[in-house]
C-alpha atoms as a PDB file:
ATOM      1  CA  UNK A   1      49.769 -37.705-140.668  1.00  0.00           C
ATOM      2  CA  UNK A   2      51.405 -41.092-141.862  1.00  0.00           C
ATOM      3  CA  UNK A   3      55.592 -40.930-142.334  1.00  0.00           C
ATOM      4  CA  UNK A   4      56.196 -41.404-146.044  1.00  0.00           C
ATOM      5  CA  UNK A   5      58.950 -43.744-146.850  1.00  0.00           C
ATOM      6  CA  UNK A   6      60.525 -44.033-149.935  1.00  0.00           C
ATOM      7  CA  UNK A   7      60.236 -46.733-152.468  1.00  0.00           C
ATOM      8  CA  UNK A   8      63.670 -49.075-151.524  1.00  0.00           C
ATOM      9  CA  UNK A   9      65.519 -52.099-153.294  1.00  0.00           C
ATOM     10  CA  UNK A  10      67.491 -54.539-151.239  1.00  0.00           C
ATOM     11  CA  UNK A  11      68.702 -57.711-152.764  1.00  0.00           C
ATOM     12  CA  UNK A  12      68.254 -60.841-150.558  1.00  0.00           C
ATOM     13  CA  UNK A  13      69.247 -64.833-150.889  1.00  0.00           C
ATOM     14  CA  UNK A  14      67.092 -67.714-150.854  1.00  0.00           C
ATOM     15  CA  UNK A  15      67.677 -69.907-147.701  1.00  0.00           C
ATOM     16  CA  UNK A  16      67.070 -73.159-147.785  1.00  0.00           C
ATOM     17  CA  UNK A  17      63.460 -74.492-147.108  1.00  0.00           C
ATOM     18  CA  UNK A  18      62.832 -70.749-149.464  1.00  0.00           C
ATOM     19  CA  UNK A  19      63.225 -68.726-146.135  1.00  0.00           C
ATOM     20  CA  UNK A  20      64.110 -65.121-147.123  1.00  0.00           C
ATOM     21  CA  UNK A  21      65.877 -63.445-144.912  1.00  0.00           C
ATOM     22  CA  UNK A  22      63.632 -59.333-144.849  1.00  0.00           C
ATOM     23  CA  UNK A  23      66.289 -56.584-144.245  1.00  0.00           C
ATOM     24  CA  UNK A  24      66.213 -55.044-140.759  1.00  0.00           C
ATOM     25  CA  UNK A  25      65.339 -51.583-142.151  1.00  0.00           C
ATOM     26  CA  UNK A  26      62.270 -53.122-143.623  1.00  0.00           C
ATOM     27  CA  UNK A  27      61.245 -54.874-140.803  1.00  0.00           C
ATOM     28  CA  UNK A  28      61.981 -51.776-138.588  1.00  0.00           C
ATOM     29  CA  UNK A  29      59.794 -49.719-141.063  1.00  0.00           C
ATOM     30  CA  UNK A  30      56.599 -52.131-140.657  1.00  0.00           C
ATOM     31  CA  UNK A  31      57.262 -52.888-137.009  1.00  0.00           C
ATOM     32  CA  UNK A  32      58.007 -56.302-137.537  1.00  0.00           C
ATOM     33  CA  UNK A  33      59.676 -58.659-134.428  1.00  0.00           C
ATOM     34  CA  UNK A  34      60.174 -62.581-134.631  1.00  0.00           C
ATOM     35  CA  UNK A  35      56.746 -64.717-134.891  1.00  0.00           C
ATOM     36  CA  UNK A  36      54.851 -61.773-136.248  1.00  0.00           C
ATOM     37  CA  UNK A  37      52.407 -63.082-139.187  1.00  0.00           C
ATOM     38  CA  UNK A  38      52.765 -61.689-142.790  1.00  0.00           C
ATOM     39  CA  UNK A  39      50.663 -61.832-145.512  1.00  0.00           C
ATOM     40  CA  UNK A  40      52.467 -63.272-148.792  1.00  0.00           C
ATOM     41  CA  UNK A  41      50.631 -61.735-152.237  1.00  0.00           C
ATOM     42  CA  UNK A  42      51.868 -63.304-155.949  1.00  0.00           C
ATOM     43  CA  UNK A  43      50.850 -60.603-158.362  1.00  0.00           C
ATOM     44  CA  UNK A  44      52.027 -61.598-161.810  1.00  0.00           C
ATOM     45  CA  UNK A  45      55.786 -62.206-161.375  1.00  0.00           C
ATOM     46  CA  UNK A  46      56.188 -60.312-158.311  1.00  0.00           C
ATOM     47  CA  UNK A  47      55.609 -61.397-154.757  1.00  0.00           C
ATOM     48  CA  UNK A  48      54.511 -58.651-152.117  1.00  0.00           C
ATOM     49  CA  UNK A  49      54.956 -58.960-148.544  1.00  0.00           C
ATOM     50  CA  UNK A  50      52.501 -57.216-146.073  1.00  0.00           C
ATOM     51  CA  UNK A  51      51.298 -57.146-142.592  1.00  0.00           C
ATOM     52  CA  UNK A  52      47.461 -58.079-141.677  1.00  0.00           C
ATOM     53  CA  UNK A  53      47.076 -54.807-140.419  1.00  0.00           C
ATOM     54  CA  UNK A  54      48.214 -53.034-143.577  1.00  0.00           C
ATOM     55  CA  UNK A  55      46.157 -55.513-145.379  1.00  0.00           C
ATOM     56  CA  UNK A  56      43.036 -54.408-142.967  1.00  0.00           C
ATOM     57  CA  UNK A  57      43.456 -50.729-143.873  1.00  0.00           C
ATOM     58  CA  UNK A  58      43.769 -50.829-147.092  1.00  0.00           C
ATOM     59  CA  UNK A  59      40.618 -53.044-148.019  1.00  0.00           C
ATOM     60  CA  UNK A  60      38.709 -50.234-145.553  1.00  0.00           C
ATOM     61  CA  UNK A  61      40.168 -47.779-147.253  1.00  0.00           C
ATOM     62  CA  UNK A  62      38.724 -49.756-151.173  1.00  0.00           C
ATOM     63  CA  UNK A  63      35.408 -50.073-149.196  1.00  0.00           C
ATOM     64  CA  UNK A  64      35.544 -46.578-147.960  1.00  0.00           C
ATOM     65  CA  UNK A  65      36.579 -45.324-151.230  1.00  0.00           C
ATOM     66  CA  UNK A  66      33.720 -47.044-153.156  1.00  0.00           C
ATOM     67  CA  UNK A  67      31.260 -45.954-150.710  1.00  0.00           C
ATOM     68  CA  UNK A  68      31.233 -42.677-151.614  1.00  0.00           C
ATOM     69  CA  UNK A  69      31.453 -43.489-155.086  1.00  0.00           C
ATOM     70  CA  UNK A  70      28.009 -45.075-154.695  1.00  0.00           C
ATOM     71  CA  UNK A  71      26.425 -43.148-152.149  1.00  0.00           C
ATOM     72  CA  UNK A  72      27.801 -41.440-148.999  1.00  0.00           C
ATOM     73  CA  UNK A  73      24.625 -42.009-147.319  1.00  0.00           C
ATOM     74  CA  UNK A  74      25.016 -45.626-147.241  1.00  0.00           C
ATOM     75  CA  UNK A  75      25.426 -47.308-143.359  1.00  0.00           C
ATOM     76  CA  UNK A  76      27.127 -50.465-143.336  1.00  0.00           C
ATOM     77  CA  UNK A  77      25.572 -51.269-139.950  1.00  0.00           C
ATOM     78  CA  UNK A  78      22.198 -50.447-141.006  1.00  0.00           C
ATOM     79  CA  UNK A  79      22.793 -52.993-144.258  1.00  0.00           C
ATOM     80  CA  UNK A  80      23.804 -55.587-142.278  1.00  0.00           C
ATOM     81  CA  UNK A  81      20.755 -55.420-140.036  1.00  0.00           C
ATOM     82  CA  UNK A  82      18.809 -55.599-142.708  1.00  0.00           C
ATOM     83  CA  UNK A  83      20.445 -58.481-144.693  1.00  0.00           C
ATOM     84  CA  UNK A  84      20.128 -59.907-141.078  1.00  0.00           C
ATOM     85  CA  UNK A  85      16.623 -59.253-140.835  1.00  0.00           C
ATOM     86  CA  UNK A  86      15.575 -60.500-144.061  1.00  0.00           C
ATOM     87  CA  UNK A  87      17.501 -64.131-143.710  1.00  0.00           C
ATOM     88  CA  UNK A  88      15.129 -64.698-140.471  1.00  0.00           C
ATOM     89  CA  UNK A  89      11.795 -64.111-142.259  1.00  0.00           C
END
């Protein structure tokens, strides 16, 4: 079972070159170190900050999600083979 974390609001500075400086506890929380990659998202006037992991499991989770929307029989493997197939005809 995941740890659920509350929403939380820290006020930062702009540094120069626009470094912002991400508050410990949030970097604690996504198990961030020094060097690590992020993943910057602009959504309307809002800028979200995420890790490629979290990024990973959430689009599985959208394709996993509208999988069994569609159909639950539906293997991903098995499409690909055939879309594979298909381009060497």
């Amino acid at each position: 079972m995941k740890n659920k974390v509350e929403k939380t609001l820290m006020r930062t500075k702009l540094g120069e070159g626009g470094r912002v400086i991400i508050p410990l506890a949030f970097r604690q929380n996504l198990h961030l170190a020094v060097g690590d990659e992020v993943i910057l998202q602009m959504d309307s006037n809002s800028i979200n900050i995420t890790t490629p992991y979290q990024a990973l499991q959430k689009l599985q989770a959208k394709v996993r999600n509208n999988l069994q929307s569609i159909n639950q029989n539906i293997s991903l493997v098995d499409e690909l083979v055939s879309i594979r197939r298909s381009e060497d005809e």
